[in-house]
N, C-alpha and C. Protein backbone atom coordinates (compact mmCIF):
# COMPACT_ATOMS: atom_id res chain seq x y z
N UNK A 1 -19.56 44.11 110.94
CA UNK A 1 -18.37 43.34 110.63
C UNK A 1 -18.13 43.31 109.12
N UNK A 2 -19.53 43.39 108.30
CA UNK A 2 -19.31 43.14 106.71
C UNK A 2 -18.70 44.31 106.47
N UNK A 3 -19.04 45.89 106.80
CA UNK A 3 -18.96 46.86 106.50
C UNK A 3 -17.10 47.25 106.35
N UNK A 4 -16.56 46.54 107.71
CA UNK A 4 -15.41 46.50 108.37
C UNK A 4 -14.42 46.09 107.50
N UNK A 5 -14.88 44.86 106.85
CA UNK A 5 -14.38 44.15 105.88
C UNK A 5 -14.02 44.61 104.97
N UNK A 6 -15.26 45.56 104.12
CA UNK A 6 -15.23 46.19 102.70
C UNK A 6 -14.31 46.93 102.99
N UNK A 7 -14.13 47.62 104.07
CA UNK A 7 -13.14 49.16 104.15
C UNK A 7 -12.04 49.07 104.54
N UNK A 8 -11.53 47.63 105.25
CA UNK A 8 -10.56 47.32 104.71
C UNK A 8 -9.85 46.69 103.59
N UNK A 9 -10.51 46.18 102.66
CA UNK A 9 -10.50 45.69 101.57
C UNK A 9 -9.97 46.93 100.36
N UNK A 10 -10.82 47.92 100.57
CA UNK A 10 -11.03 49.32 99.86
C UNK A 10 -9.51 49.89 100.07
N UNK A 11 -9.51 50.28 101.48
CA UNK A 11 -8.09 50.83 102.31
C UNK A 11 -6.81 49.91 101.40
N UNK A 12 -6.96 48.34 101.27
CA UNK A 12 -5.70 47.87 101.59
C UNK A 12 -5.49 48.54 99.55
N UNK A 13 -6.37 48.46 98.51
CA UNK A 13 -6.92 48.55 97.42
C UNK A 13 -6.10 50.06 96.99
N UNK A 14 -6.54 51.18 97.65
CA UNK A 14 -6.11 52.25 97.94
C UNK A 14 -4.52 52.47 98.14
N UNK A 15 -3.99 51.49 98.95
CA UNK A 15 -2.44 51.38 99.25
C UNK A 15 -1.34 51.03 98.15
N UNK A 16 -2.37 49.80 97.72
CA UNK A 16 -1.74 49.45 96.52
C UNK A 16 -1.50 50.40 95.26
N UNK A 17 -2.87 50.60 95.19
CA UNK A 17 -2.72 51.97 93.89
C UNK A 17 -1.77 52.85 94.33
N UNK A 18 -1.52 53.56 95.35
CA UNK A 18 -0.85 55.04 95.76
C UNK A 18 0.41 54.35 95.81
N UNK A 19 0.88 52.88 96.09
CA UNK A 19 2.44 52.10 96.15
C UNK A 19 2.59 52.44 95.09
N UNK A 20 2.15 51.79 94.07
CA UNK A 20 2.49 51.45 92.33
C UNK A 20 2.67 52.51 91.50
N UNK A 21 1.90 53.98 92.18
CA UNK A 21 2.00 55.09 91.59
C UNK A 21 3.22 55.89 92.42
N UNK A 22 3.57 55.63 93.31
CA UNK A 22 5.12 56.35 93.85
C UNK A 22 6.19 55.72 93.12
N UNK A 23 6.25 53.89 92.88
CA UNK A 23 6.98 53.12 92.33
C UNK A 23 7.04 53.67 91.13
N UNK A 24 6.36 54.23 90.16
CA UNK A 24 6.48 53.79 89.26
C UNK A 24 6.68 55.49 88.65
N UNK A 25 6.33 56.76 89.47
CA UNK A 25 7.45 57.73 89.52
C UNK A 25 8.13 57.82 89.43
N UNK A 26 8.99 57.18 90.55
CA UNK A 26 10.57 56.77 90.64
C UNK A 26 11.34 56.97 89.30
N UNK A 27 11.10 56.32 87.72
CA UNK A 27 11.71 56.39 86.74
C UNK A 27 12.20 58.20 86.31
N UNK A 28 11.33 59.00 87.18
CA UNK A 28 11.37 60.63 87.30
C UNK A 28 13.09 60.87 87.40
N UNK A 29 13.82 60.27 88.39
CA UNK A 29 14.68 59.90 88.91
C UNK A 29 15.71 59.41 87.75
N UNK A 30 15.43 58.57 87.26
CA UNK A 30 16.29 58.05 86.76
C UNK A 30 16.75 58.59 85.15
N UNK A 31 15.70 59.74 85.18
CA UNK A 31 15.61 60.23 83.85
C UNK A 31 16.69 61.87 84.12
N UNK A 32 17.10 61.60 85.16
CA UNK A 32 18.10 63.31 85.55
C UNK A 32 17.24 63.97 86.61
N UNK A 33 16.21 63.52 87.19
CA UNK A 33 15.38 64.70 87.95
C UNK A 33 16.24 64.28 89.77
N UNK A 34 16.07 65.67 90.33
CA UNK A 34 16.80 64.74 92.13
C UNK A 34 15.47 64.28 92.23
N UNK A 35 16.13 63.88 93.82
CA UNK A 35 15.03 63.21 94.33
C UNK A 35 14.11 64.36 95.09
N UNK A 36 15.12 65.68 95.33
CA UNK A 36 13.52 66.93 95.75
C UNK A 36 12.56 67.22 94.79
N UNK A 37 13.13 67.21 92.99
CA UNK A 37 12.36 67.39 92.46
C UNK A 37 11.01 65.98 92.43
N UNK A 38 11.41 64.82 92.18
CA UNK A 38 10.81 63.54 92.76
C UNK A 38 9.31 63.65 93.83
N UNK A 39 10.20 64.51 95.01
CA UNK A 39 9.16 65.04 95.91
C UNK A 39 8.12 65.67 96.20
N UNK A 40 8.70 66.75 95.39
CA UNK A 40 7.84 68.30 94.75
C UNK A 40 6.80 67.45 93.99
N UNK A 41 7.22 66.23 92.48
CA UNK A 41 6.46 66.49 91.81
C UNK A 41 4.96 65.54 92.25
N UNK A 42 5.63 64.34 93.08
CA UNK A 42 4.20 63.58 93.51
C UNK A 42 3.38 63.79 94.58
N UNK A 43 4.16 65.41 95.58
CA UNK A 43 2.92 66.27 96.42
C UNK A 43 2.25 66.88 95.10
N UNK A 44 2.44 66.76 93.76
CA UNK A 44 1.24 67.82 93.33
C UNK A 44 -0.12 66.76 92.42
N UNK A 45 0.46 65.28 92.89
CA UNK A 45 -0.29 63.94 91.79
C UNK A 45 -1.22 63.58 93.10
N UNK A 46 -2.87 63.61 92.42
CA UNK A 46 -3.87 63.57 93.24
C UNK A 46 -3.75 61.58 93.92
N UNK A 47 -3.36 60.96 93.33
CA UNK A 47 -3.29 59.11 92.87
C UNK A 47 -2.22 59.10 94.34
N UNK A 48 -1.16 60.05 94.43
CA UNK A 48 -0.17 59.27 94.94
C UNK A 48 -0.42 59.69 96.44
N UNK A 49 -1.74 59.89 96.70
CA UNK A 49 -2.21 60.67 98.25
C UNK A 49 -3.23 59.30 98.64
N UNK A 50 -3.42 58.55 97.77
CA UNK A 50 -3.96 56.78 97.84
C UNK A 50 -2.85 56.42 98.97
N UNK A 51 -2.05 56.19 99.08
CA UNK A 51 -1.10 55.41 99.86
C UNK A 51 -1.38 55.91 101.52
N UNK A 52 -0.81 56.85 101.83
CA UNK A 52 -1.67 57.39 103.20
C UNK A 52 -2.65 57.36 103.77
N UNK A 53 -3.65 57.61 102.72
CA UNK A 53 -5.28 57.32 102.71
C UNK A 53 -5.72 55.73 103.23
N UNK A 54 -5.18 55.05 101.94
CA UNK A 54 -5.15 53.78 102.50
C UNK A 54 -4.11 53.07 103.69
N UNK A 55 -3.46 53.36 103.97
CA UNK A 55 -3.26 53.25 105.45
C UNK A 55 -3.77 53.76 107.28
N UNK A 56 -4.21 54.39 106.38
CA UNK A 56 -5.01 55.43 107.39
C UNK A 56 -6.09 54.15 107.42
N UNK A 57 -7.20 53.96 106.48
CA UNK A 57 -8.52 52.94 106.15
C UNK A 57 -8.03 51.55 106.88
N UNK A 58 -7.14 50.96 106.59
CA UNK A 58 -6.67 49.65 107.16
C UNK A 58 -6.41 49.67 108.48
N UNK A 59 -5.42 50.72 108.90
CA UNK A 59 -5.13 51.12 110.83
C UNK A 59 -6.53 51.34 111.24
N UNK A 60 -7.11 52.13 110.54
CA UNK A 60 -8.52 52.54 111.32
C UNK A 60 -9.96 51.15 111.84
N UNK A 61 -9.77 50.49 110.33
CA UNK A 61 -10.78 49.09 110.54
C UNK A 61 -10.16 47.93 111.08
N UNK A 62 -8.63 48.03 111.60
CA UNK A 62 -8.12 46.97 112.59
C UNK A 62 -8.23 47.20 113.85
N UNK A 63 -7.79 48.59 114.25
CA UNK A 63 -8.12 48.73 115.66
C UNK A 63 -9.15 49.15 115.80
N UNK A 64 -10.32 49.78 115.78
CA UNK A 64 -11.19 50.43 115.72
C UNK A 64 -12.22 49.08 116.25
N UNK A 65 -13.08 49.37 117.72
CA UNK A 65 -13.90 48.55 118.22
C UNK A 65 -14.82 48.98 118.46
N UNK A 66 -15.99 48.56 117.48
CA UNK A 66 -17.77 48.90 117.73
C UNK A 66 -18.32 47.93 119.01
N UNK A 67 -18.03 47.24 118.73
CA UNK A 67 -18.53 46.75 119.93
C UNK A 67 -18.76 47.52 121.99
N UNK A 68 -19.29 47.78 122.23
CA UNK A 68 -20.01 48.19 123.40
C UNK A 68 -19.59 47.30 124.45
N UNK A 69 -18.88 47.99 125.44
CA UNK A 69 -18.37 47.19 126.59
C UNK A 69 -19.47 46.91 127.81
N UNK A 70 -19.64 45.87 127.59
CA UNK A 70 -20.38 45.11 128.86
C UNK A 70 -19.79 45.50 130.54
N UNK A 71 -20.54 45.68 131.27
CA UNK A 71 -19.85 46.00 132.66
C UNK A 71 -20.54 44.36 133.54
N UNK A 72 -19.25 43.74 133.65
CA UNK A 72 -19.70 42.28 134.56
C UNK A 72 -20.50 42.25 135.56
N UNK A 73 -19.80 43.47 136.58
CA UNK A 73 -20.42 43.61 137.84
C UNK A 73 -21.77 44.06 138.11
N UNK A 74 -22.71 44.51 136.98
CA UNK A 74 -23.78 45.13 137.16
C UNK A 74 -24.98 43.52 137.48
């Protein structure tokens, strides 16, 4: 459960960074670039692959059940 905790903690940590670094791209935009170039340029920024990552970490340690199913009837 502690473990569960950290990695979502890490995950949600991860989201934030990869948010703040797409957000804060954006000014790419506002400086004359489109928004394909926008696209192009933060598939090639290692930071802004945090956001997926960390969603991926958070979906995974919410649903994700270690626990071992008991069978009643035995």
């Amino acid at each position: 459960m502690l473990f569960r905790g950290f990695m979502l903690l890490l995950g949600f940590g991860f989201a934030v960074s990869g948010g703040v670094s797409l957000i804060g791209y954006l000014n790419l935009v506002t400086m004359g670039n489109t928004f394909i170039d926008y696209l192009v340029f933060i598939a090639k920024r290692p930071e802004c692959y945090l956001l997926p990552v960390g969603i991926l970490m958070i979906t995974g340690t919410i649903f994700y059940n270690d626990e071992k199913k008991s069978n009643d009837y035995d």
